[in-house]
Protein backbone atom coordinates (compact mmCIF):
# COMPACT_ATOMS: atom_id res chain seq x y z
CA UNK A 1 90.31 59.43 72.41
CA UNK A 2 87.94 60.24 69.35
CA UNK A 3 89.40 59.29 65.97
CA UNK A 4 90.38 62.86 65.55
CA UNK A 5 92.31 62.32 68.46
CA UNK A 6 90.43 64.89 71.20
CA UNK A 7 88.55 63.09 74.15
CA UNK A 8 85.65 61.85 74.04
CA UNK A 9 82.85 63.84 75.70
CA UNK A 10 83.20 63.05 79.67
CA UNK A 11 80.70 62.95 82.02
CA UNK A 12 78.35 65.80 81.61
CA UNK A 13 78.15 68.75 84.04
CA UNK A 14 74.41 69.46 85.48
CA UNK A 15 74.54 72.72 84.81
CA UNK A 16 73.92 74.34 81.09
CA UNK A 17 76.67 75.44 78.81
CA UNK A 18 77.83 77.84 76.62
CA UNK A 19 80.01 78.22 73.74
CA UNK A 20 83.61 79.43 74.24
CA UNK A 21 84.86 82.97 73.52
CA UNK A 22 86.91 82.65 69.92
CA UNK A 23 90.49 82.95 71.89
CA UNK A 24 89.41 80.03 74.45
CA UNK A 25 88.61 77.85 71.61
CA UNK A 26 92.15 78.70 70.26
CA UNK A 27 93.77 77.95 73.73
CA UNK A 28 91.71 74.58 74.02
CA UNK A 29 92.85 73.70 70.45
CA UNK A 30 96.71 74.40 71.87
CA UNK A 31 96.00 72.33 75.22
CA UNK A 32 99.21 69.80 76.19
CA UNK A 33 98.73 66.66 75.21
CA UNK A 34 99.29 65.09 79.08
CA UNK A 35 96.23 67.17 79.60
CA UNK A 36 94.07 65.46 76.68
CA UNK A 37 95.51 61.89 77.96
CA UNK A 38 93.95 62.58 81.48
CA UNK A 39 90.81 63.89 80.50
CA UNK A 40 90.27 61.09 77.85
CA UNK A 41 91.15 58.72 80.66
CA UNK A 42 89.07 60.22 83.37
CA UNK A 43 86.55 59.64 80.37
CA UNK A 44 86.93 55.50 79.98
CA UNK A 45 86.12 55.32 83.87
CA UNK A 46 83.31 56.98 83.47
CA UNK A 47 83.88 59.91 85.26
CA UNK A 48 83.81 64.16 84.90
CA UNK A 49 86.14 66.51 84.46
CA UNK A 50 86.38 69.94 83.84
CA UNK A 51 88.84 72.64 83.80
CA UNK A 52 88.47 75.48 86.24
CA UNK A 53 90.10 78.09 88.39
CA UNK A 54 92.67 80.74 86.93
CA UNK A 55 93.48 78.82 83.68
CA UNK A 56 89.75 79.55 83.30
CA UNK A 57 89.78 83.05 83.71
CA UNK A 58 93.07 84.30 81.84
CA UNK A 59 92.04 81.92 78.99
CA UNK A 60 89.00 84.22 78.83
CA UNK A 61 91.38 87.26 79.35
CA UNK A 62 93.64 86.57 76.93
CA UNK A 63 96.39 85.77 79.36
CA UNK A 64 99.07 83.22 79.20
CA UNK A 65 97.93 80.44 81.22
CA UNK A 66 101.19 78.66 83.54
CA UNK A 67 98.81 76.07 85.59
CA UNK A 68 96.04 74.22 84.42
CA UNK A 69 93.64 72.65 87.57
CA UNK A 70 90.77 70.14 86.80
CA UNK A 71 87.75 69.72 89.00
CA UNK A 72 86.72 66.02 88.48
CA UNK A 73 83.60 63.67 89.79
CA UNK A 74 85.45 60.70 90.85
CA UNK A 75 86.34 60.73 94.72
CA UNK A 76 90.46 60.73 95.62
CA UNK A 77 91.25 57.34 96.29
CA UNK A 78 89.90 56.32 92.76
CA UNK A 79 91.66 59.08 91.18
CA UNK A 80 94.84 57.31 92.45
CA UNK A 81 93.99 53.86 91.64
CA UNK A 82 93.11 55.47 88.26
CA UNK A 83 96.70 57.14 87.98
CA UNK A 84 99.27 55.33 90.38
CA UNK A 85 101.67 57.83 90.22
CA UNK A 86 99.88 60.70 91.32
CA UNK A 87 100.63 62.58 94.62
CA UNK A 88 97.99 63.03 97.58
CA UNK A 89 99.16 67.20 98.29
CA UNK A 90 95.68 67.53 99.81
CA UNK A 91 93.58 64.67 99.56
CA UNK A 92 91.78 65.76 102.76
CA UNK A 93 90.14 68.28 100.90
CA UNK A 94 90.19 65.76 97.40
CA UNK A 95 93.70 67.04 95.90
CA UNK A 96 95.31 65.05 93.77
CA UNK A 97 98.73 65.92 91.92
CA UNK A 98 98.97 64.00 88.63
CA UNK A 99 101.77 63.80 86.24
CA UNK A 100 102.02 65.14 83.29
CA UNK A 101 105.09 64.42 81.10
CA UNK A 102 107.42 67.09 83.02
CA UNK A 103 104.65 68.99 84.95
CA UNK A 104 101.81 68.52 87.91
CA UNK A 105 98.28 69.09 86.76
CA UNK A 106 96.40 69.27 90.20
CA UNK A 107 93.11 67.34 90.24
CA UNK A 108 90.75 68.26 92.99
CA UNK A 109 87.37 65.91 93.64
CA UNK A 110 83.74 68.21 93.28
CA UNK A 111 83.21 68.41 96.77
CA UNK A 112 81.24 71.17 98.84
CA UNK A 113 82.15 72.56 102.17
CA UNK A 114 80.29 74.17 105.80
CA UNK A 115 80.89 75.42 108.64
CA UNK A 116 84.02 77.93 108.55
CA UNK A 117 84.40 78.55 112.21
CA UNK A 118 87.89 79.17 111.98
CA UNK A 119 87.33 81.58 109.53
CA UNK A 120 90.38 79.72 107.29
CA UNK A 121 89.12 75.88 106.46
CA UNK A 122 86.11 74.60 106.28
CA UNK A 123 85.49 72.44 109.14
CA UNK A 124 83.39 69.46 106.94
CA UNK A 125 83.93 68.59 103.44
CA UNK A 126 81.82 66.23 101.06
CA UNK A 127 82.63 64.56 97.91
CA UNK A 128 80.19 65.15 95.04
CA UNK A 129 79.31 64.83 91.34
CA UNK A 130 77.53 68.44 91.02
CA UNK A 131 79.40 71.15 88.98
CA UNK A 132 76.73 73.37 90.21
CA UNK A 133 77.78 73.21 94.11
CA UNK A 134 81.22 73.19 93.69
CA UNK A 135 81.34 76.48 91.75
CA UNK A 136 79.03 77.85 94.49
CA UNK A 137 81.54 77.51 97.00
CA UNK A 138 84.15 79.22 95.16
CA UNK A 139 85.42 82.82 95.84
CA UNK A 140 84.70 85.25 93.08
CA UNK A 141 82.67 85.03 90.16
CA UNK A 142 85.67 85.40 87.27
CA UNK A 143 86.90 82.17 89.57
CA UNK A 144 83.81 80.11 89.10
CA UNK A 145 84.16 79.22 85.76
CA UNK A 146 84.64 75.88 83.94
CA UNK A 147 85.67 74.10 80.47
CA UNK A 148 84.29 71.34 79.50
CA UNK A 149 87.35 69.68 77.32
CA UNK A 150 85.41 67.04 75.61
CA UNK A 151 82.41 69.23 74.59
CA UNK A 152 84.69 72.27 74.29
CA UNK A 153 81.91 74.32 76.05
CA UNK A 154 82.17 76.07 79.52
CA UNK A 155 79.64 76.49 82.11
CA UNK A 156 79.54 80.09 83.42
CA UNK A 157 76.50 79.67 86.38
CA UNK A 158 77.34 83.08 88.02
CA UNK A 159 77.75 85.41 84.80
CA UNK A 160 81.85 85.44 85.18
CA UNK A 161 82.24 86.51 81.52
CA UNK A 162 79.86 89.44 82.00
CA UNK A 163 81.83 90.48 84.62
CA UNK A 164 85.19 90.01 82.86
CA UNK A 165 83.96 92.39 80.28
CA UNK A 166 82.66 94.75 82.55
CA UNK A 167 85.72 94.71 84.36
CA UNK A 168 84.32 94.07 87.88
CA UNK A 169 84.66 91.49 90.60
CA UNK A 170 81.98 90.20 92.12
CA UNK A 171 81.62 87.81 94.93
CA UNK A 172 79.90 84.03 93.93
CA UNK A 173 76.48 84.56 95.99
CA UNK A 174 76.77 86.68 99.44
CA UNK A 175 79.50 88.47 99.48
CA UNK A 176 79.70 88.52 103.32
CA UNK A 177 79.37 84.77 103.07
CA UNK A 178 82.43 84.34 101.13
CA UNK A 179 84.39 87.06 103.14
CA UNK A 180 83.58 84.96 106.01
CA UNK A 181 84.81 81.58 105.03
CA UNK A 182 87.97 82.58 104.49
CA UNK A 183 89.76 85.93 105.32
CA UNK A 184 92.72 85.46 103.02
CA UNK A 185 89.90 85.94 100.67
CA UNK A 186 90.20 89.91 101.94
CA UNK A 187 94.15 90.07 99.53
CA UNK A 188 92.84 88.19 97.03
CA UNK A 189 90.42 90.58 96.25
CA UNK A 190 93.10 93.24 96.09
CA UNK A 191 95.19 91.25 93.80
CA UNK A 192 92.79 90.22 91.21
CA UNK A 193 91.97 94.28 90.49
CA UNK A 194 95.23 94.05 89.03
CA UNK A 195 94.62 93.29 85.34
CA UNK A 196 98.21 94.06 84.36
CA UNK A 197 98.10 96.04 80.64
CA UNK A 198 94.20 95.82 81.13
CA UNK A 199 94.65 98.20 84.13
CA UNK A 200 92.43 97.91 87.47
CA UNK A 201 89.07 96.87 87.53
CA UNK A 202 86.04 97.80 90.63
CA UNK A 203 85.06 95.94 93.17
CA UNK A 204 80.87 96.08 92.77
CA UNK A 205 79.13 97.84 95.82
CA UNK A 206 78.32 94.49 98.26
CA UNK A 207 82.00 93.25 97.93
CA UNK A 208 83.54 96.60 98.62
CA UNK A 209 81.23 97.09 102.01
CA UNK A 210 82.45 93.16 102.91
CA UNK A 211 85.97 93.87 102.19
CA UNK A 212 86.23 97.51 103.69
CA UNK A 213 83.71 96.05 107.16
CA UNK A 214 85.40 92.64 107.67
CA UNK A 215 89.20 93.70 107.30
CA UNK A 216 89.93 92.38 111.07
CA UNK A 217 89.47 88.86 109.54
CA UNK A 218 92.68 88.74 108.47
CA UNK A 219 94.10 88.55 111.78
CA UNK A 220 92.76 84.89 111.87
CA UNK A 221 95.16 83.80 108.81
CA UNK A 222 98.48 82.68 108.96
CA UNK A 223 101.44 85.16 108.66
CA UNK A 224 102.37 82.89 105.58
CA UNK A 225 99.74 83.03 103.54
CA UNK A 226 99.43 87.04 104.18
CA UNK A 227 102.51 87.55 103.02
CA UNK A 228 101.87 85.25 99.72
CA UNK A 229 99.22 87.44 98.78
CA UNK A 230 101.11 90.87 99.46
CA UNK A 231 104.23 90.00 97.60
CA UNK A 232 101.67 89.26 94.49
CA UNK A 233 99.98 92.33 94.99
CA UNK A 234 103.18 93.99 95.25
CA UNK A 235 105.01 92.48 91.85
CA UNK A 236 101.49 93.85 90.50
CA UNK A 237 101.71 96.41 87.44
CA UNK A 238 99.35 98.35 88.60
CA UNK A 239 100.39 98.26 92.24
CA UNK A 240 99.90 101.78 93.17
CA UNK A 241 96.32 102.03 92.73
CA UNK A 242 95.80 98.68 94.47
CA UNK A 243 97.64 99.88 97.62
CA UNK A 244 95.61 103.00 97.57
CA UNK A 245 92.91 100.99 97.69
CA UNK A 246 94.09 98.79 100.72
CA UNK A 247 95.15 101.91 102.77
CA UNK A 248 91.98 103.36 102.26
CA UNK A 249 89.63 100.39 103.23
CA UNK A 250 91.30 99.96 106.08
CA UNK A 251 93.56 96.51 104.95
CA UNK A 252 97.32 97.73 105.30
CA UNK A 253 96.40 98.78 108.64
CA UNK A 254 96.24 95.16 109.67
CA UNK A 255 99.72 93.90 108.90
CA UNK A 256 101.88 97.01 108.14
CA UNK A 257 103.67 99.39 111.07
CA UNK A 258 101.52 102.56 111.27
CA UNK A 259 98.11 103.81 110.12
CA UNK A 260 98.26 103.89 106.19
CA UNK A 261 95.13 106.06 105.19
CA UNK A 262 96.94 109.38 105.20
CA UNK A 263 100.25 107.82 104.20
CA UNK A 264 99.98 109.75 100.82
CA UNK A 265 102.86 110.57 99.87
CA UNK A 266 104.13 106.96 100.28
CA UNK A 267 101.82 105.37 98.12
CA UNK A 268 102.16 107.86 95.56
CA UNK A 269 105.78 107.05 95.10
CA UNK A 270 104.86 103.24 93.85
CA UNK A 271 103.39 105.23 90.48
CA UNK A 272 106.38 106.25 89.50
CA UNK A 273 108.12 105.13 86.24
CA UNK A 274 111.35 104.09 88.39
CA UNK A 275 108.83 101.66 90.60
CA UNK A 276 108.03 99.85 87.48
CA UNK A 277 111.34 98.01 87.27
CA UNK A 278 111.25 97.00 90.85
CA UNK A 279 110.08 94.07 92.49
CA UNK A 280 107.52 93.36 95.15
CA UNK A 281 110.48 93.13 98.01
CA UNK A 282 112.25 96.87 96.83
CA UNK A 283 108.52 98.23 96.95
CA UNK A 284 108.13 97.39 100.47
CA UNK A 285 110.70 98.55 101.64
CA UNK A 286 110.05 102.21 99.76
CA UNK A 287 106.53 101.71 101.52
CA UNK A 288 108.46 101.29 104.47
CA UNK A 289 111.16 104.21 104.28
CA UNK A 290 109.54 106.29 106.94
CA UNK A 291 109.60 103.27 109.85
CA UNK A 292 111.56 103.10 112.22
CA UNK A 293 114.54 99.99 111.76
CA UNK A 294 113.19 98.13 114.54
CA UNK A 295 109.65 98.92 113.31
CA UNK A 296 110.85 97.33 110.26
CA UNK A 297 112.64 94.36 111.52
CA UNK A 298 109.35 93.57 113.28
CA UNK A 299 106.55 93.94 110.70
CA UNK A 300 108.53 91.53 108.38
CA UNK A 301 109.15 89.03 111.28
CA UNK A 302 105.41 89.22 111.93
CA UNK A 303 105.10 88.12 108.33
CA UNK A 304 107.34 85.34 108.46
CA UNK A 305 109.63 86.11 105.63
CA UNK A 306 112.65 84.24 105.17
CA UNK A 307 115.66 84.83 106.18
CA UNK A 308 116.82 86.61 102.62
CA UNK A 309 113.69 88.44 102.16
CA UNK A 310 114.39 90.46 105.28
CA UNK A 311 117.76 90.85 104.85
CA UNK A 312 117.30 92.61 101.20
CA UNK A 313 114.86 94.71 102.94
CA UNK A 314 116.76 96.00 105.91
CA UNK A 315 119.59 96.71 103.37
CA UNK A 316 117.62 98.36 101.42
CA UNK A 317 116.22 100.07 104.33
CA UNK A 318 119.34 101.04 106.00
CA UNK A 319 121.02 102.56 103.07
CA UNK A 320 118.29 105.09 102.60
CA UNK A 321 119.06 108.33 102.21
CA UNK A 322 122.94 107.90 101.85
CA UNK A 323 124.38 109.16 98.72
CA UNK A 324 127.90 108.84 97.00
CA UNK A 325 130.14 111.99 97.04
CA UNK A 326 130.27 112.64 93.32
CA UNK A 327 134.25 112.06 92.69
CA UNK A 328 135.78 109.40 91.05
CA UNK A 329 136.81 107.49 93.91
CA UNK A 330 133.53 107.04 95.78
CA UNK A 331 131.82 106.67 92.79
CA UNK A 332 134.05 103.52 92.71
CA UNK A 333 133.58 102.19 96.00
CA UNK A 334 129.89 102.57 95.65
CA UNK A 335 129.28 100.43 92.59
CA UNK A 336 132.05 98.09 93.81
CA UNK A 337 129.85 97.73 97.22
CA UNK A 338 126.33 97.55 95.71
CA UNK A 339 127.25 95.96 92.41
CA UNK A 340 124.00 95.28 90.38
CA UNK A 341 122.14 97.26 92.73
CA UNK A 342 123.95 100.56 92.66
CA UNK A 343 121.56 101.83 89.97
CA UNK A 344 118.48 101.03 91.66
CA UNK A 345 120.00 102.83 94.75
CA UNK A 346 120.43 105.69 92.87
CA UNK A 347 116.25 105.48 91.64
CA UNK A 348 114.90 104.77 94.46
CA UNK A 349 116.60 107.98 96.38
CA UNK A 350 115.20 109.78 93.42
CA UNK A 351 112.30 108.57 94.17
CA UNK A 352 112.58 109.43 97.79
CA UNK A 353 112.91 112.97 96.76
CA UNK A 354 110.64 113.40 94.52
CA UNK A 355 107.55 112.23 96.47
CA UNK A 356 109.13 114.04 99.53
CA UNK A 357 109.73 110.93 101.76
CA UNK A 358 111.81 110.98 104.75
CA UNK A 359 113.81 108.43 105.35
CA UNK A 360 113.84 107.80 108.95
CA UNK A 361 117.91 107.17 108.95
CA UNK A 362 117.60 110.63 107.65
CA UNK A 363 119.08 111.97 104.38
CA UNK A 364 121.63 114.70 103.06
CA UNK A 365 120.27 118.11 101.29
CA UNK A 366 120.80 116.83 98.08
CA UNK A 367 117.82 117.58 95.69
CA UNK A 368 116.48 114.89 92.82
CA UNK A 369 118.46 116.71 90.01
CA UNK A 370 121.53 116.25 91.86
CA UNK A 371 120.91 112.33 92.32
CA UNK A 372 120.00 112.64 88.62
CA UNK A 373 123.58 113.72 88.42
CA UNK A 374 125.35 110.68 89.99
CA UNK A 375 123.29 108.46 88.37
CA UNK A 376 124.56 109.70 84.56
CA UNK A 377 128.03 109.77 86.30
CA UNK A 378 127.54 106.16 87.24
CA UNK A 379 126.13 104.89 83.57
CA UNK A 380 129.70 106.99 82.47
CA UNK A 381 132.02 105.03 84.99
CA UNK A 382 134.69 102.79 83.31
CA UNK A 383 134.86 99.47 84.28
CA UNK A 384 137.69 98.65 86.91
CA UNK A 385 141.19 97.01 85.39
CA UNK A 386 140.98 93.88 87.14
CA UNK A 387 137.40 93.93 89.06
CA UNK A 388 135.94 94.14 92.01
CA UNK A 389 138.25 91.25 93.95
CA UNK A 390 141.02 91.97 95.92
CA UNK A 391 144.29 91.58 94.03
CA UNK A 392 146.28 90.50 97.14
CA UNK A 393 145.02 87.88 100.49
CA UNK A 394 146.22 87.59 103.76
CA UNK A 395 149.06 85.55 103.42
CA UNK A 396 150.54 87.96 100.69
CA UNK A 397 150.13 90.95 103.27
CA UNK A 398 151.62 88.99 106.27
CA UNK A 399 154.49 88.10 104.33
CA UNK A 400 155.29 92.06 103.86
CA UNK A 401 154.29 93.40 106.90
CA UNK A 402 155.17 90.93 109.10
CA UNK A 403 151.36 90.92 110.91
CA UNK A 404 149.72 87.77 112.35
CA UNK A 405 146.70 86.53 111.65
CA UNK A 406 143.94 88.73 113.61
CA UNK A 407 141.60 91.46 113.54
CA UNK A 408 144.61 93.56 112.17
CA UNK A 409 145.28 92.00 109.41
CA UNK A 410 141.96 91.54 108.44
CA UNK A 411 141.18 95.34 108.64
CA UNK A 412 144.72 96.19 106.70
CA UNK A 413 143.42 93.99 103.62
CA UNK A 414 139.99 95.79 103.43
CA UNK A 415 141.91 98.92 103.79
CA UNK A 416 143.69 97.76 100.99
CA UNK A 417 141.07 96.48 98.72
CA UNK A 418 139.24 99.80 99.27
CA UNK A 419 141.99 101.74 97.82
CA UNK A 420 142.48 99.34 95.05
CA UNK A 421 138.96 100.14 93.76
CA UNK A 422 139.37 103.62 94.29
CA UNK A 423 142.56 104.04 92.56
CA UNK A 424 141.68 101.31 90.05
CA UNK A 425 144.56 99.67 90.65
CA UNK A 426 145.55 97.18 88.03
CA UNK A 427 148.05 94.73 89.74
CA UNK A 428 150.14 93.49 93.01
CA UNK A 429 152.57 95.92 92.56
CA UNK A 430 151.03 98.97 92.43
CA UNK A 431 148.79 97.66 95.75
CA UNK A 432 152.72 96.91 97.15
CA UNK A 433 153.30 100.26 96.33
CA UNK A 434 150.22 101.64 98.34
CA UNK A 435 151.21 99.79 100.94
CA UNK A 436 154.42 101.20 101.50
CA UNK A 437 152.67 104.94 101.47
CA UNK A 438 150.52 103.83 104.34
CA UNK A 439 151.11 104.89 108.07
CA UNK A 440 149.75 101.35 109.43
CA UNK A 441 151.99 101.06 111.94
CA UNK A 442 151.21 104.25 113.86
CA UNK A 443 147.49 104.47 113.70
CA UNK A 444 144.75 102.28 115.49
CA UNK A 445 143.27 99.59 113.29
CA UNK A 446 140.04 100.10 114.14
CA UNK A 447 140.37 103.77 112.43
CA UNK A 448 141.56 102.05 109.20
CA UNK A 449 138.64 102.46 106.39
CA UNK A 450 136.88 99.68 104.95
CA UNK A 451 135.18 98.85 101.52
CA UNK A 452 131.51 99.58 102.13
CA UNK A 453 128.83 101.85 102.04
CA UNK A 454 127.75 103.94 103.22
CA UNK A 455 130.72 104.56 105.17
C-alpha cells in the first residue's frame, strides 16, 4: 500500500490507457477495502491485475456494481500459494475464488483460447501476461474493458466507451468469430440490449446478421445455461422489446413450443404496465398461455428447470382463464386458495383480455372491465375472523361424526374448511353448527366440494 493507503501501481498492462469517466473515478474511490488488500498484494509479487468484465461496464453506466472480477498475470497455482484460502471454481480455465472479508472476488489468470469445435469451450487454453489478448477473446466490446486500480486508468482497446455512449453493442473483432466460439453468446446479446431506465440499445449491422444467421448454434449449449440467460432476459425492464427482437431473428424459435415471428399479440402483452410487476417465471408462462399443457410441461423440461420453477408455471398455466364468480363467498375461497397471488391472477387475466390471448384451457365471456371489477372487489374484501386455517382437524370431526380415518374424512374436513372461509366463520362452534346442517351421510363423498380453485 502507498502511504495514502491505495496500492501501489501493479504491473503495467501493454496496452495504452485512458483516464476514467468522472463517476468511475468516484466508484474506484468507494472500492472495498478486501479489494485494495488483493490488488496491493498481487502488487508485492510482482504481478498484474486489473479489473474487468461487468463491474467494468456498469461502473461506466452508472450502475450499481454487485461482483467485482479481476483479470491478473500470475498463472493459478501461484495465485493460490499467494492466497491459501482461495478456491480453484475453474482453475482449468485459470479461476480462482479469493476471499474477501464476507464475499468471493473471482480472479481469473490472462490467458487466450483456440479452437472452439464444440462451439461451447475452447478446446486449448494458455496462460499469459498480455492485457491486449485477453480482451481480444472476450465477447462484446462494452465487455472488454479494464481498470487499472493502482494507476486508476482503464484500458479501452476496442472503443467500449464509444459504444456505451452510442448505445450499441458491438462484437470484439469478427462478429461471426465470436458467435462461433460460443453460442450462448447468441442470449447474451439479447440481454445486454436491456439497459433497464436507459431503455434498449442496437445491435450494429455485422452482429445483427451473426446473431439473426447463426441462431441454430444454440442447439449445441446446454439446456442450463439457456435457461440462465432467458430468465435474465425475462426479469429484464425492457423485456418486451427484447423478445420482439428474439421472435423476429429467429431465436425463440429454438427453445420455445411454436413458431414465434407472428406470435404478436403475445409479445405485445409483456408491454403492459401489469407485466412490470411480474417476474421472469409469470412472463413465461403469459408467453406461453396459448400452448398446449403438455406443450408446456415439455418446453420447460427441455430447459431443465427445477422442480419449483415448473410447478409455478403449470399453475399459473392451468388457472388461465378461470375467473371468480363475483359474490362474497367465492371471492373468499379464491383469495383463501391463491393467497398472495390472487391479485396477480386477477392482472394477468386482464392482461389476457386485453391483448386478446386465448388461453388454450379456454376462458369465460367475461370482458377486461369486468375482471377490473373483481379485482376492486378483491382490494375491498375484509380480512377473514380467524384466517385462512381450518378451525377444526380430523380427530375433532371423527369424534362428532363417528367417521374413521379415510378418504371420507379427509374430504368432510375440506368440505368443511371451504365453508368456513366462505361463511367467515369465526370459531368451532359455528363450524359444529355447519356440520349439523350438512346431508353427509346421504351423499357420495366424492361429490363433497373442496377448497380450491378453480373448482
Amino acid at each position: 500500500m502507498t502511504s495514502e493507503g491505495w496500492p501501489k501501481p501493479a504491473l503495467q498492462a501493454d496496452i495504452p490507457a485512458i483516464e476514467c469517466p468522472s463517476n468511475v473515478l468516484d466508484w474506484l474511490e468507494n472500492l472495498p477495502s478486501p479489494v485494495l488488500d488483493i490488488a496491493s498484494k498481487i502488487a508485492d509479487y510482482g504481478g498484474g491485475i486489473w479489473i474487468v468484465g461487468g463491474a467494468v461496464r456498469d461502473a461506466c453506466l452508472g450502475l450499481k456494481v454487485h461482483d467485482i472480477d479481476f483479470a491478473v498475470s500470475l498463472e493459478p497455482q501461484h495465485m493460490m500459494e499467494i492466497f491459501p484460502d482461495s478456491i480453484p471454481t475453474g482453475i482449468e480455465y485459470g479461476t480462482v475464488s479469493l476471499r474477501g472479508g464476507n464475499q468471493f472476488y473471482e480472479a481469473t489468470t490472462l490467458r487466450t483460447e483456440s479452437d472452439y469445435e464444440d462451439g461451447r469451450r475452447p478446446e486449448q487454453v494458455h496462460w499469459g501476461v498480455s492485457l491486449s489478448e485477453d480482451l481480444e477473446r472476450r465477447d462484446f466490446t462494452i465487455n472488454a474493458m479494464a481498470i487499472d486500480i493502482g494507476r486508476k486508468v482503464m484500458h479501452d482497446p476496442h472503443h467500449g466507451l464509444q459504444d456505451i455512449e452510442r448505445g450499441m453493442l458491438r462484437a470484439v473483432g469478427q462478429a461471426y468469430r465470436r458467435i462461433a466460439e460460443d453460442g450462448l453468446r447468441i442470449l447474451r446479446a439479447y440481454r445486454f440490449l436491456d439497459r433497464g431506465s436507459a431503455g434498449v440499445w442496437q445491435f450494429d449491422f455485422e452482429l445483427s446478421e451473426a446473431l439473426r444467421q447463426n441462431a441454430h448454434m444454440l442447439k449445441a449449449v446446454t439446456h442450463e445455461r439457456i435457461w440462465m440467460e432467458w430468465l435474465k432476459i425475462l426479469n429484464g425492464r425492457n423485456v418486451a422489446p427484447v423478445v420482439e427482437k428474439m421472435a423476429h431473428d429467429g431465436v425463440l424459435d429454438c427453445f420455445m413450443p411454436g413458431e414465434w415471428r407472428s406470435q404478436h399479440l403475445r409479445i405485445a402483452a409483456l408491454s403492459h404496465p401489469y407485466v412490470h410487476d411480474f417476474d421472469g417465471l409469470t412472463r413465461l408462462a403469459l408467453l406461453l398461455a396459448e400452448c398446449f399443457s403438455i406443450e408446456v410441461e415439455e418446453s420447460l423440461q427441455a430447459l431443465k428447470m427445477s422442480k419449483k420453477e415448473r410447478t409455478y408455471i403449470l399453475d399459473l398455466h392451468g388457472r388461465f382463464g378461470s375467473l371468480p364468480k363475483a359474490s362474497l363467498a367465492s371471492m373468499r375461497v379464491f383469495r383463501a386458495v391463491l393467497e398472495q397471488h390472487a391479485e396477480q391472477h386477477l392482472k394477468l387475466e386482464i392482461v389476457l383480455r386485453n391483448h386478446t390471448i386465448r388461453p388454450s384451457m379456454g376462458s369465460g365471456k367475461e370482458s377486461a372491465d369486468d375482471v377490473y371489477a373483481l379485482l376492486e372487489s378483491l382490494d375491498e374484501l375484509a380480512p377473514l375472523k380467524n384466517g385462512n386455517q381450518s378451525l377444526v382437524d380430523g380427530h375433532w370431526i371423527m369424534q362428532r361424526t363417528g367417521l374413521a380415518k379415510g378418504r371420507a374424512l379427509g374430504r368432510l374436513k375440506a368440505w368443511l374448511h371451504r365453508l368456513q372461509i366462505e361463511r367467515d366463520l369465526a370459531d368451532a362452534n359455528e363450524v359444529e353448527s355447519v356440520l349439523c346442517s350438512l346431508h353427509w351421510t346421504e351423499e357420495n363423498h366424492l361429490d363433497w366440494p373442496k377448497l380450491q380453485f378453480p373448482d
